[in-house]
C-alpha atoms as a PDB file:
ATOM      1  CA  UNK A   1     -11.253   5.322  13.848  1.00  0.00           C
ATOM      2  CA  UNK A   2     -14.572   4.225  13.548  1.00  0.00           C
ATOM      3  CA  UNK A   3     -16.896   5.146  17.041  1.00  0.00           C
ATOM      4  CA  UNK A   4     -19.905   3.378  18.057  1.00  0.00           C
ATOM      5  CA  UNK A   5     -22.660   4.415  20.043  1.00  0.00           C
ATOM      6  CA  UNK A   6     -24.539   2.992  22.633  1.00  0.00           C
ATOM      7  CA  UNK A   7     -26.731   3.432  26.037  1.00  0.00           C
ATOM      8  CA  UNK A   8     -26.143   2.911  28.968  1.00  0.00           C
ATOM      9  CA  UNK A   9     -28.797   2.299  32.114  1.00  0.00           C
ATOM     10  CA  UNK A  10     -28.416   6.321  32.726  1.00  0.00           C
ATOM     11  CA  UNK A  11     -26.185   7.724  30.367  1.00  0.00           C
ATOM     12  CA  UNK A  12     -25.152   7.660  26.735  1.00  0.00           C
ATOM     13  CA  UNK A  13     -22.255   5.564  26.636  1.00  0.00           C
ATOM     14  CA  UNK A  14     -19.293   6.464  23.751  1.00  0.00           C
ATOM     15  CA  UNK A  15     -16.864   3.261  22.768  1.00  0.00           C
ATOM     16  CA  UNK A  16     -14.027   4.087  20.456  1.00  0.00           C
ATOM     17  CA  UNK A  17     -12.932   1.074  18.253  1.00  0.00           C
ATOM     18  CA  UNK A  18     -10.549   0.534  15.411  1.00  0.00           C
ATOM     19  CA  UNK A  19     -11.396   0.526  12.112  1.00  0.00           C
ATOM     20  CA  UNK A  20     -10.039  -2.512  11.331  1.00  0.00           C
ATOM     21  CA  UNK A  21     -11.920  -4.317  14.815  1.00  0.00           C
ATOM     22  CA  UNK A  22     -15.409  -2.795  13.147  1.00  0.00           C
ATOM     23  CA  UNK A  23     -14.639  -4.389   9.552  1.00  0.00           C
ATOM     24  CA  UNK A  24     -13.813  -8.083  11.308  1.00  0.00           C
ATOM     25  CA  UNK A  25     -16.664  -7.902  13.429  1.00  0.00           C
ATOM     26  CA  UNK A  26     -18.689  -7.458  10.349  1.00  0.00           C
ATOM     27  CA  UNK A  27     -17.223 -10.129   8.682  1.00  0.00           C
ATOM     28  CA  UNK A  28     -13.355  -9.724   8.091  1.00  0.00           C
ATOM     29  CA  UNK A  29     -11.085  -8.235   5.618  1.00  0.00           C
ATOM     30  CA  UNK A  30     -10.133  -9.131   2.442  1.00  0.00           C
ATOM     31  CA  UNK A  31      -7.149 -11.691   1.963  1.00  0.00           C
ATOM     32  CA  UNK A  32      -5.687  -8.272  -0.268  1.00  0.00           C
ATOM     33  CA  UNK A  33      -5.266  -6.106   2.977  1.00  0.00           C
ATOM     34  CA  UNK A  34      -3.163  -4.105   0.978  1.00  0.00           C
ATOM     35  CA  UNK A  35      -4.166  -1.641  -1.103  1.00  0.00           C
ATOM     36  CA  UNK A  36      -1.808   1.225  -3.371  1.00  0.00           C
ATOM     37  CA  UNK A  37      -4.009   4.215  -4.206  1.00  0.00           C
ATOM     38  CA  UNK A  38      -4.480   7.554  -4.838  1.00  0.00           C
ATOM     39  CA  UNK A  39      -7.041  10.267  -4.659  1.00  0.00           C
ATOM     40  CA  UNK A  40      -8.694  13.385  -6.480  1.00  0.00           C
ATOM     41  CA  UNK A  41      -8.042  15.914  -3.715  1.00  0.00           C
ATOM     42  CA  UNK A  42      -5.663  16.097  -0.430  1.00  0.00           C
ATOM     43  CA  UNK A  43      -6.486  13.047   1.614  1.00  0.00           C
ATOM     44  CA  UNK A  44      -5.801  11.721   5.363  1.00  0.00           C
ATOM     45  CA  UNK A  45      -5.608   8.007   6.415  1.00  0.00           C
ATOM     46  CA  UNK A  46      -4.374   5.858   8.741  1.00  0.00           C
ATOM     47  CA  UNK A  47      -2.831   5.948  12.318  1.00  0.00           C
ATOM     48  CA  UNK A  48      -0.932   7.962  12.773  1.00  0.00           C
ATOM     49  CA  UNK A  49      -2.895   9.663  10.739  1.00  0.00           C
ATOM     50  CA  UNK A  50      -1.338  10.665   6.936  1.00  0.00           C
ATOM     51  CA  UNK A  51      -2.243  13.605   4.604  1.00  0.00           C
ATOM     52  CA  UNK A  52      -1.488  12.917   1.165  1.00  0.00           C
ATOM     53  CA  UNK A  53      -1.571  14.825  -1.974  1.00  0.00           C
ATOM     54  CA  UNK A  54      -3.233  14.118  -5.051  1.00  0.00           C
ATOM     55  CA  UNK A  55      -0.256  13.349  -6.711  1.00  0.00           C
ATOM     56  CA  UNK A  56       0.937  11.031  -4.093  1.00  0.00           C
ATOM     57  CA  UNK A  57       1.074   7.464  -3.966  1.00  0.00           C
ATOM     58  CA  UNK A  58       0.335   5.841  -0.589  1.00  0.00           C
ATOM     59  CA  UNK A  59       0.637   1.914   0.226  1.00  0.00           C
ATOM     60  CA  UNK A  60      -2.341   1.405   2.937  1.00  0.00           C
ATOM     61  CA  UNK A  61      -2.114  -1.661   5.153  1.00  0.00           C
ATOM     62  CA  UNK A  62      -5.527  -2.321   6.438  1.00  0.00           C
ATOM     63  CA  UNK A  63      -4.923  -4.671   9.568  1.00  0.00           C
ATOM     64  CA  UNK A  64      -1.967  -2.375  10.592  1.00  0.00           C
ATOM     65  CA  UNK A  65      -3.858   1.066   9.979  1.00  0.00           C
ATOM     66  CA  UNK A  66      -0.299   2.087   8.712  1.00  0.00           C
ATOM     67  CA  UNK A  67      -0.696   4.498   5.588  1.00  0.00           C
ATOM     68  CA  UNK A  68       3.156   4.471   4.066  1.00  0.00           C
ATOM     69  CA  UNK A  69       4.136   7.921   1.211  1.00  0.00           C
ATOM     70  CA  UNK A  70       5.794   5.420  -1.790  1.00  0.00           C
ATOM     71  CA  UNK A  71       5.498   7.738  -4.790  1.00  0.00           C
ATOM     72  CA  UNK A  72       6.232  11.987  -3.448  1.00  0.00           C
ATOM     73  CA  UNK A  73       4.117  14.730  -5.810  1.00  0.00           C
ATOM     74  CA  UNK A  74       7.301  16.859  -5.777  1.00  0.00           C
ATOM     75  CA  UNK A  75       9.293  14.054  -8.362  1.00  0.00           C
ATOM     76  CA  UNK A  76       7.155  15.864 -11.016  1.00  0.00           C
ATOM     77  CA  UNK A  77       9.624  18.767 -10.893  1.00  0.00           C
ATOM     78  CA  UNK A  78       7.945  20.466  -8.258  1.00  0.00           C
ATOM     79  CA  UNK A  79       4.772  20.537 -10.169  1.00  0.00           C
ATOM     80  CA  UNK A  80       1.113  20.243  -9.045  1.00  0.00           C
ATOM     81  CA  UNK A  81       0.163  16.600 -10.550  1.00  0.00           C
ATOM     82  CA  UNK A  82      -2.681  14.346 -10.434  1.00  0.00           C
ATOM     83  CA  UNK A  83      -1.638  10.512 -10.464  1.00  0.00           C
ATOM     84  CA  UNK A  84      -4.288   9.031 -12.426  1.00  0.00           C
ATOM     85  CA  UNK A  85      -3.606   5.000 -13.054  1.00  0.00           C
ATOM     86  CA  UNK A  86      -1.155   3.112 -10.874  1.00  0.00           C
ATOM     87  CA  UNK A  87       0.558  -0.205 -11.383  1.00  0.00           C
ATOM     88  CA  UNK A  88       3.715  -1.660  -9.304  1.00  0.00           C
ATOM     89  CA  UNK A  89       5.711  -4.504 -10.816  1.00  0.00           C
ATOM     90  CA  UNK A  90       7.231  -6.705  -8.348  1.00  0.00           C
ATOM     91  CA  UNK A  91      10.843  -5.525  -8.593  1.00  0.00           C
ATOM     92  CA  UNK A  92       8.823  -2.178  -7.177  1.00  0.00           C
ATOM     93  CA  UNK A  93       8.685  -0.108 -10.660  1.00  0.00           C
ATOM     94  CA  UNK A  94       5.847   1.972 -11.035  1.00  0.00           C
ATOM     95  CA  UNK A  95       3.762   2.648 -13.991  1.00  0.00           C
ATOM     96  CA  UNK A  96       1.100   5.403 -13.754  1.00  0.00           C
ATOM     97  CA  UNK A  97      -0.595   7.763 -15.436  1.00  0.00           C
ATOM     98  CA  UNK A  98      -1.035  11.524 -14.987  1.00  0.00           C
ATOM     99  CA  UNK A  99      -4.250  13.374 -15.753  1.00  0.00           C
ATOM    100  CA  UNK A 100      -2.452  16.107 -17.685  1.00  0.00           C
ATOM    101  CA  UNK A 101       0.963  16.519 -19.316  1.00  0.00           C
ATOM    102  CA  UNK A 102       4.132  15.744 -17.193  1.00  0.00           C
ATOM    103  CA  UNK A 103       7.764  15.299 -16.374  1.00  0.00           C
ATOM    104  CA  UNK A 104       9.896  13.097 -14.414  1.00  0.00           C
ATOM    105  CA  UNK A 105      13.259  12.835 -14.263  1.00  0.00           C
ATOM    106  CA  UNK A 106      14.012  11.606 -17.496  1.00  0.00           C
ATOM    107  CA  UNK A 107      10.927  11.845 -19.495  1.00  0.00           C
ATOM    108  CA  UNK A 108       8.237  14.157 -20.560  1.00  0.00           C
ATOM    109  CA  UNK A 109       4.887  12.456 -21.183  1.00  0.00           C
ATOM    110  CA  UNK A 110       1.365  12.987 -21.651  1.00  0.00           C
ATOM    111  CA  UNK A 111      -2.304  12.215 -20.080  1.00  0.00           C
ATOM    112  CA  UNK A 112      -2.404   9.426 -22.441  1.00  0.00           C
ATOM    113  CA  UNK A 113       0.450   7.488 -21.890  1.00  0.00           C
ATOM    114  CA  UNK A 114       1.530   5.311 -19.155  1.00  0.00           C
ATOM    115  CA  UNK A 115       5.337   6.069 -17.484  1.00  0.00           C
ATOM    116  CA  UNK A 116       7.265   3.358 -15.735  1.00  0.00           C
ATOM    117  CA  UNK A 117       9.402   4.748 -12.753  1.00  0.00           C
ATOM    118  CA  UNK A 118      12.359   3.393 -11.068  1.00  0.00           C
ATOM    119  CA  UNK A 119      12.563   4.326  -7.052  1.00  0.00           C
ATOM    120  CA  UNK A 120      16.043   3.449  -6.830  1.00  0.00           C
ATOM    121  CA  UNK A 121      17.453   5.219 -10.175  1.00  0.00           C
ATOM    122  CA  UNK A 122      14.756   7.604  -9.856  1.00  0.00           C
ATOM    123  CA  UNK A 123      14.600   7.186 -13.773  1.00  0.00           C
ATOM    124  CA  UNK A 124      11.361   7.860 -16.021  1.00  0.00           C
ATOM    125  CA  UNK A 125      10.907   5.619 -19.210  1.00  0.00           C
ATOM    126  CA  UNK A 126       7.859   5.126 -21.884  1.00  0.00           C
ATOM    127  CA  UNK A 127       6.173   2.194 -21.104  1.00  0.00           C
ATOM    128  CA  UNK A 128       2.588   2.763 -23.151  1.00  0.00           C
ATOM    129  CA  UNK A 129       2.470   5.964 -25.825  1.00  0.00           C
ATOM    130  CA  UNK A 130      -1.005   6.500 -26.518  1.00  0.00           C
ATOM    131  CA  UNK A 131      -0.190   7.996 -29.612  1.00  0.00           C
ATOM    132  CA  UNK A 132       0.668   4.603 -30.866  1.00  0.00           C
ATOM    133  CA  UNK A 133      -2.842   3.529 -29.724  1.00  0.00           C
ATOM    134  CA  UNK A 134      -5.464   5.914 -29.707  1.00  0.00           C
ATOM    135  CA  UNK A 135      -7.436   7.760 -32.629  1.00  0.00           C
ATOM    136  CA  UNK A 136      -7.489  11.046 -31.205  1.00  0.00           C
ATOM    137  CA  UNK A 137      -5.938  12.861 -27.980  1.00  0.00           C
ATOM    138  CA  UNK A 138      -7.444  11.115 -24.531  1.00  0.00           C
ATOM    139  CA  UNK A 139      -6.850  10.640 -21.083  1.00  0.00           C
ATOM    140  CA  UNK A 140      -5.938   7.266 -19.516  1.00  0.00           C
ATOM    141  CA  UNK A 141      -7.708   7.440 -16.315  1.00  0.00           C
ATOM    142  CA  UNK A 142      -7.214   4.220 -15.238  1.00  0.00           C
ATOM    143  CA  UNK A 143      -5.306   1.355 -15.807  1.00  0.00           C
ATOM    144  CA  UNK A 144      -3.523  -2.310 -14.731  1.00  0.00           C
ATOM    145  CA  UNK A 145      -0.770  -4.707 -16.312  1.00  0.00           C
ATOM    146  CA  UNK A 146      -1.691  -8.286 -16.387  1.00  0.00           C
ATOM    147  CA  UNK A 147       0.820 -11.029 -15.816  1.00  0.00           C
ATOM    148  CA  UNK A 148       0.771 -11.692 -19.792  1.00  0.00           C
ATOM    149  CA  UNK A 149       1.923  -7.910 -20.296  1.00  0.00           C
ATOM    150  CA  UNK A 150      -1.953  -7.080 -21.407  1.00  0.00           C
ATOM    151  CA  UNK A 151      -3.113  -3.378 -20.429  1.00  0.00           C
ATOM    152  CA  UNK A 152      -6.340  -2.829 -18.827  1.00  0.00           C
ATOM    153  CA  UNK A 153      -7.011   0.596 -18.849  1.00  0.00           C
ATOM    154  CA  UNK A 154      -9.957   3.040 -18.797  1.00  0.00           C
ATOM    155  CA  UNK A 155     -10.497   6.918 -20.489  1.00  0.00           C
ATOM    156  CA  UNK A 156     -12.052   9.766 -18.804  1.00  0.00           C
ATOM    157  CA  UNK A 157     -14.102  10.346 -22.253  1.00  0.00           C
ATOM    158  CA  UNK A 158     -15.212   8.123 -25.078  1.00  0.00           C
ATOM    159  CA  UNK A 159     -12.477   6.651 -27.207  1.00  0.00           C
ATOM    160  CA  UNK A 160     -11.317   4.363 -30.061  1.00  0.00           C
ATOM    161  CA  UNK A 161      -8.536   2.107 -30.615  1.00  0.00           C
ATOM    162  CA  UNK A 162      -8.720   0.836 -33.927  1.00  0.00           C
ATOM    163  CA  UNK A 163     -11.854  -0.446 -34.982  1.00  0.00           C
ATOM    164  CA  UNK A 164     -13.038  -0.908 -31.169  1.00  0.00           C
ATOM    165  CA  UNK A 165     -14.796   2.124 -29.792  1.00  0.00           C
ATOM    166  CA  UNK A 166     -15.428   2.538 -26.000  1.00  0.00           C
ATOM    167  CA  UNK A 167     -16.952   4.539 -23.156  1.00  0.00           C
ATOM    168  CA  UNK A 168     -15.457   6.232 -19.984  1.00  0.00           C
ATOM    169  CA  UNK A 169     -16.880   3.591 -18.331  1.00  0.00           C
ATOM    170  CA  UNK A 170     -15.733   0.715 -19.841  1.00  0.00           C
ATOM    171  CA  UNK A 171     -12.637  -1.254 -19.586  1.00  0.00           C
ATOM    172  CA  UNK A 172     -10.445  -2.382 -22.592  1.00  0.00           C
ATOM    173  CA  UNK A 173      -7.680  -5.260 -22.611  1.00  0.00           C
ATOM    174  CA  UNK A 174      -4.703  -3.979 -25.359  1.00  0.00           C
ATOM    175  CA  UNK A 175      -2.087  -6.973 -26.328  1.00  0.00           C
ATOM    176  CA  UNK A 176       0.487  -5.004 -26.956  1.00  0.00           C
ATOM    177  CA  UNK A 177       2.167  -7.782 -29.317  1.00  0.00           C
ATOM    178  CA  UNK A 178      -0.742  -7.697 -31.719  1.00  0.00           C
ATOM    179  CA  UNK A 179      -1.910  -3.961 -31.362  1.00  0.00           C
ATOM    180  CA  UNK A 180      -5.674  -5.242 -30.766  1.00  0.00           C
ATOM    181  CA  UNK A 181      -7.995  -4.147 -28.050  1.00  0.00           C
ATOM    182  CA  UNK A 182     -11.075  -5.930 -26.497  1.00  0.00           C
ATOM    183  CA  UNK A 183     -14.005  -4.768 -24.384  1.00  0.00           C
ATOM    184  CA  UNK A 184     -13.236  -6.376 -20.687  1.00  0.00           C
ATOM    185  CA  UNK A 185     -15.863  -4.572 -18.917  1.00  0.00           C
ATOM    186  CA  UNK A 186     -18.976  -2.518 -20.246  1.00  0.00           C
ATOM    187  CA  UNK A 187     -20.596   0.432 -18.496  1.00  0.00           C
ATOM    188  CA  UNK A 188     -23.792  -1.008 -19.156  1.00  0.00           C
ATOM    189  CA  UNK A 189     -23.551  -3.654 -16.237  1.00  0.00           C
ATOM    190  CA  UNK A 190     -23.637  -0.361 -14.104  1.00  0.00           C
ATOM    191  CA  UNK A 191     -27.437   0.336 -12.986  1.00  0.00           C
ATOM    192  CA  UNK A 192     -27.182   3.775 -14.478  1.00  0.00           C
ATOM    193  CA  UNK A 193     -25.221   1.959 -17.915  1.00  0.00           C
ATOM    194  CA  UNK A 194     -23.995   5.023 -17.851  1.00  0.00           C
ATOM    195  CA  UNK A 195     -20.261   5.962 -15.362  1.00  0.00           C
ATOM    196  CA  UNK A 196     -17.453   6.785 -15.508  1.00  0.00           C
ATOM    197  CA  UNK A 197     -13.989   4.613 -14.239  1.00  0.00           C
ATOM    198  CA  UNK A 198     -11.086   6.241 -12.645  1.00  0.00           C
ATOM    199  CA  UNK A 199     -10.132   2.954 -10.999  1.00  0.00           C
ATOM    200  CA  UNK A 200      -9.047  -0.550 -11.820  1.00  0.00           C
ATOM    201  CA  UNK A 201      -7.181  -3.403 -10.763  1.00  0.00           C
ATOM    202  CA  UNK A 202      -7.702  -7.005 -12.058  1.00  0.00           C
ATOM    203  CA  UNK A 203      -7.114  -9.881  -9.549  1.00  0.00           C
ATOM    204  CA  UNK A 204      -5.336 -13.336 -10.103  1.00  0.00           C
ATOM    205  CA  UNK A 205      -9.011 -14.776  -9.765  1.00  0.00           C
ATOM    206  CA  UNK A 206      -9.760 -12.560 -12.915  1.00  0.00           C
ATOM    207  CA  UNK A 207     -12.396 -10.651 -10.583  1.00  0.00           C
ATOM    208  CA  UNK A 208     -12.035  -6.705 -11.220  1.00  0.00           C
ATOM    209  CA  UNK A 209     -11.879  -4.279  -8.636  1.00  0.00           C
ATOM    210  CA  UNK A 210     -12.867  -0.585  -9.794  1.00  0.00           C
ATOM    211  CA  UNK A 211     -13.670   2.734  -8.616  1.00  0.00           C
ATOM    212  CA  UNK A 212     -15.678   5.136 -10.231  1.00  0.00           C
ATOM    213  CA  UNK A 213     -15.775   9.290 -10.447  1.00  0.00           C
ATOM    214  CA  UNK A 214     -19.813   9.497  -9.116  1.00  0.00           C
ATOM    215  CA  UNK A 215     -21.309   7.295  -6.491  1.00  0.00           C
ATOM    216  CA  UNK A 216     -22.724   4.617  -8.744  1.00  0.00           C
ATOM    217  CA  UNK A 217     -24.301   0.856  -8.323  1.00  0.00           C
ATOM    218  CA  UNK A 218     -23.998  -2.822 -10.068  1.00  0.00           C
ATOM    219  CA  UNK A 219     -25.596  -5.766  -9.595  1.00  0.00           C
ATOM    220  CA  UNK A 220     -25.300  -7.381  -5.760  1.00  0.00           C
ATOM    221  CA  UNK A 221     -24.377  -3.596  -4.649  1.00  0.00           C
ATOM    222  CA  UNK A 222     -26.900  -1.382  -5.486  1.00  0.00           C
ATOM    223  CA  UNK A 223     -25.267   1.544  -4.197  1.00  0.00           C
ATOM    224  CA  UNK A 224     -21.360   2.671  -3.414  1.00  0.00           C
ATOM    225  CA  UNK A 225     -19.270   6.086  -3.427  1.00  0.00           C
ATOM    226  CA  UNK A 226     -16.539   7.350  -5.753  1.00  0.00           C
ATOM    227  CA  UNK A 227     -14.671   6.648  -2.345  1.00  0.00           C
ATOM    228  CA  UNK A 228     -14.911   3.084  -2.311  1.00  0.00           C
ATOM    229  CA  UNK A 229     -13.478   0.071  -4.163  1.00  0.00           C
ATOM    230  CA  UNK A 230     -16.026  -2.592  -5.470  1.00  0.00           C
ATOM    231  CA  UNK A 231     -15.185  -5.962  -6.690  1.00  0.00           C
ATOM    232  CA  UNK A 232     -16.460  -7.422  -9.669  1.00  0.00           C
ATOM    233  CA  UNK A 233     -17.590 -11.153 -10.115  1.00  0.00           C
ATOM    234  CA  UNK A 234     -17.357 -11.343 -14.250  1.00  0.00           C
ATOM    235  CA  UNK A 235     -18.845 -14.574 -13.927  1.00  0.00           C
ATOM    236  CA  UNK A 236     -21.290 -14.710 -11.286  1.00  0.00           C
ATOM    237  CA  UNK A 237     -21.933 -11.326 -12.533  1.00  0.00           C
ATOM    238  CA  UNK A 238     -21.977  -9.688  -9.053  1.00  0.00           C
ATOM    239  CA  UNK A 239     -20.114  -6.986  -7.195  1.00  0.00           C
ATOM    240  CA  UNK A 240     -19.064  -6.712  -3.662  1.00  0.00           C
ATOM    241  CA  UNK A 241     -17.244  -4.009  -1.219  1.00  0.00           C
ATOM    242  CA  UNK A 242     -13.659  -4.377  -1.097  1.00  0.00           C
ATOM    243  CA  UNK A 243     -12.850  -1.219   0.088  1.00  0.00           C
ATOM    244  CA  UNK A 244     -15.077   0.731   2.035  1.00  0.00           C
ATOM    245  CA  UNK A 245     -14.001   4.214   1.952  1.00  0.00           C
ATOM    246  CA  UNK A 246     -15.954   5.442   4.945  1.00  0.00           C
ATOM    247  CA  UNK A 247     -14.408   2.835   7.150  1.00  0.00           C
ATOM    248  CA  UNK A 248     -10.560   4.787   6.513  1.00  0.00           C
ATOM    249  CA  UNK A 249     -10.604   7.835   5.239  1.00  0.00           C
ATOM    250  CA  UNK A 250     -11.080  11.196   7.318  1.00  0.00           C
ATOM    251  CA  UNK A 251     -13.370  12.854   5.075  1.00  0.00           C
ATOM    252  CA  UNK A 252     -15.058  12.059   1.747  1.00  0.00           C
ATOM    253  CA  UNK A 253     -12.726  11.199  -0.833  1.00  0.00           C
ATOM    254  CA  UNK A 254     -12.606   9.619  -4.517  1.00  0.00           C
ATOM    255  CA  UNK A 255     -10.191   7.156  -5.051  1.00  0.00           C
ATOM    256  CA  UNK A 256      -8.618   7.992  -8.321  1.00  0.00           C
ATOM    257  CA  UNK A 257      -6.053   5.346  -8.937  1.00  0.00           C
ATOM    258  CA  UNK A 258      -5.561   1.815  -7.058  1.00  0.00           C
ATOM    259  CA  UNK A 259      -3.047  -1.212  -7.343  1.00  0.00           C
ATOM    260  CA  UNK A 260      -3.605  -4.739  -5.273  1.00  0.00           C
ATOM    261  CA  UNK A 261      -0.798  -5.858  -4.323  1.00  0.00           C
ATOM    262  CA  UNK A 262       0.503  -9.676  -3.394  1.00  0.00           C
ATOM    263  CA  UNK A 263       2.658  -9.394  -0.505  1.00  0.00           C
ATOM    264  CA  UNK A 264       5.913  -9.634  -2.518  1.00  0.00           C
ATOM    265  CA  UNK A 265       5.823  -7.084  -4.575  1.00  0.00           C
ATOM    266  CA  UNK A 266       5.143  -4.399  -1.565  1.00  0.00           C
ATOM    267  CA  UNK A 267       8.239  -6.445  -0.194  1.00  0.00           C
ATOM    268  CA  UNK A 268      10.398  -5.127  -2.914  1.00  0.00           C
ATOM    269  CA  UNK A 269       8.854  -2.010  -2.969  1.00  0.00           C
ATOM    270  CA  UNK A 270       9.929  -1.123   0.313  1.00  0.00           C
ATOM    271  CA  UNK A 271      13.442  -2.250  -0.467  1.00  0.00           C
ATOM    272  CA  UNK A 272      13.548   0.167  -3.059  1.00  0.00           C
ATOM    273  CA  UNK A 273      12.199   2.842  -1.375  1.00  0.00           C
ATOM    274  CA  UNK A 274      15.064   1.967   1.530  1.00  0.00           C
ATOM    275  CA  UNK A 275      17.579   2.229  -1.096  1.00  0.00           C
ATOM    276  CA  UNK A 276      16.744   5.127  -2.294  1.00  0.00           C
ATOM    277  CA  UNK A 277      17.084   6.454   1.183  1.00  0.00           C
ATOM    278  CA  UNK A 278      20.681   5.479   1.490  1.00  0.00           C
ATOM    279  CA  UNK A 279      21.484   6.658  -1.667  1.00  0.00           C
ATOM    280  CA  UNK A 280      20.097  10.247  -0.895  1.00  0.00           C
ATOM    281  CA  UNK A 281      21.917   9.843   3.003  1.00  0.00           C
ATOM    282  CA  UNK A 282      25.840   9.234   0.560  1.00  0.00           C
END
């Protein structure tokens, strides 16, 4: 909840608005309301409120407040994970990333591959080895699919993929037909030139929304928190807030993976996550 303050003729006067009231009066949300993300540490949003692990997955619904569990920590064998990169497909498969070695049911993988899972068969399968990519060992810290099966994806430390080498900071397109990877984004449009991105999700507009691990700036927004969720113009060359992190969460957080999704594929998602239900209830 977000609390204003004001004063009265005598006394200090306390009014308790929504979150989601305070963001429209300041100019309205986002037509993505929705937003798929997870963080570096134990988290709480929404109302009712929701604590969340880092190796959670949690569908938030901004103009609903309503902060929804759709991928549970304890799949990874009862381990202590961190989900790293997140992607949902619209039959409501999910591809992520971990930020060290891991297992699902089905599959062990590493920090440098993206995993697709199946909520319904509650199945793991390979989807991007990043032995097949990268020169040496990394960590995929981010990452997206793009509607022509391109990977965007980010490393927490400099990396190569063949000839192209890159910064944690920057953001690479891989064709997976071809094996080639381009530069999509470099960390010198940052003020600094010089971050690190643990986020990323590219729209249908081809803007890029991002997260990063420090509080960091860009042109058009000088200043935002590992917490938040900036959008990036890559031809006006200008960022924005897309998700202001202080608005929803209880405490400080960093957003550490995020997905955008259009309204059917959290559709689907759901359905999955209903079936699964039943199946566990036989």
């Amino acid at each position: 909840m977000a609390r204003l303050t004001g004063t009265g003729l005598t006394n200090p006067v306390r009014y308790t608005i929504s979150a989601v009231l305070f963001v429209t009066l300041l100019g309205g949300l986002p037509a993505q309301a929705e937003i798929v993300l997870s963080t570096t540490a134990p988290a709480t949003l929404g109302v009712p409120p929701l604590t969340f692990r880092d190796g959670d997955l949690v569908d938030f619904d901004r103009p609903t407040e309503t902060a929804t569990l759709i991928f549970n920590e304890d799949l990874f064998g009862g381990n202590d994970e961190e989900v790293g990169a997140v992607h949902v497909f619209g039959n409501g498969h999910i591809v992520l990333s971990t930020d060290s070695d891991a297992w699902l049911p089905g599959l062990g993988f590493e920090d440098e591959d993206l995993v697709k899972w199946d909520p319904v068969n509650q199945t793991a399968t390979m989807f991007f080895h990043g032995d097949d990519w990268f020169a040496g060992e990394e960590d995929i810290d981010a990452a997206c699919v793009l509607d022509n099966g391109h990977i965007v994806l980010s490393t927490d430390a400099d990396a190569k993929i063949g000839s192209l080498e890159f910064g944690d900071g920057d953001l690479v397109e891989c064709d997976p037909a071809s094996g080639m990877a381009t530069l999509l984004f470099s960390e010198y449009l940052f003020n600094s030139h010089n971050e690190n991105i643990d986020a990323v999700h590219v729209l249908g507009n081809g803007h890029i929304v991002l997260s990063t691990v420090a509080d960091a700036g860009l042109p058009g927004l000088n200043s935002f928190e590992d917490e938040d969720l900036v959008e990036w113009d890559p031809v006006g060359q200008t960022a924005s807030m897309f998700f202001e992190g202080d608005l929803w969460f209880t405490h400080d957080e960093d957003v550490d993976a995020a997905f955008i999704p259009e309204p059917t594929t959290l559709s689907l998602l759901v359905l999955g996550g209903v079936a699964v239900m039943r199946r566990r209830r036989r």
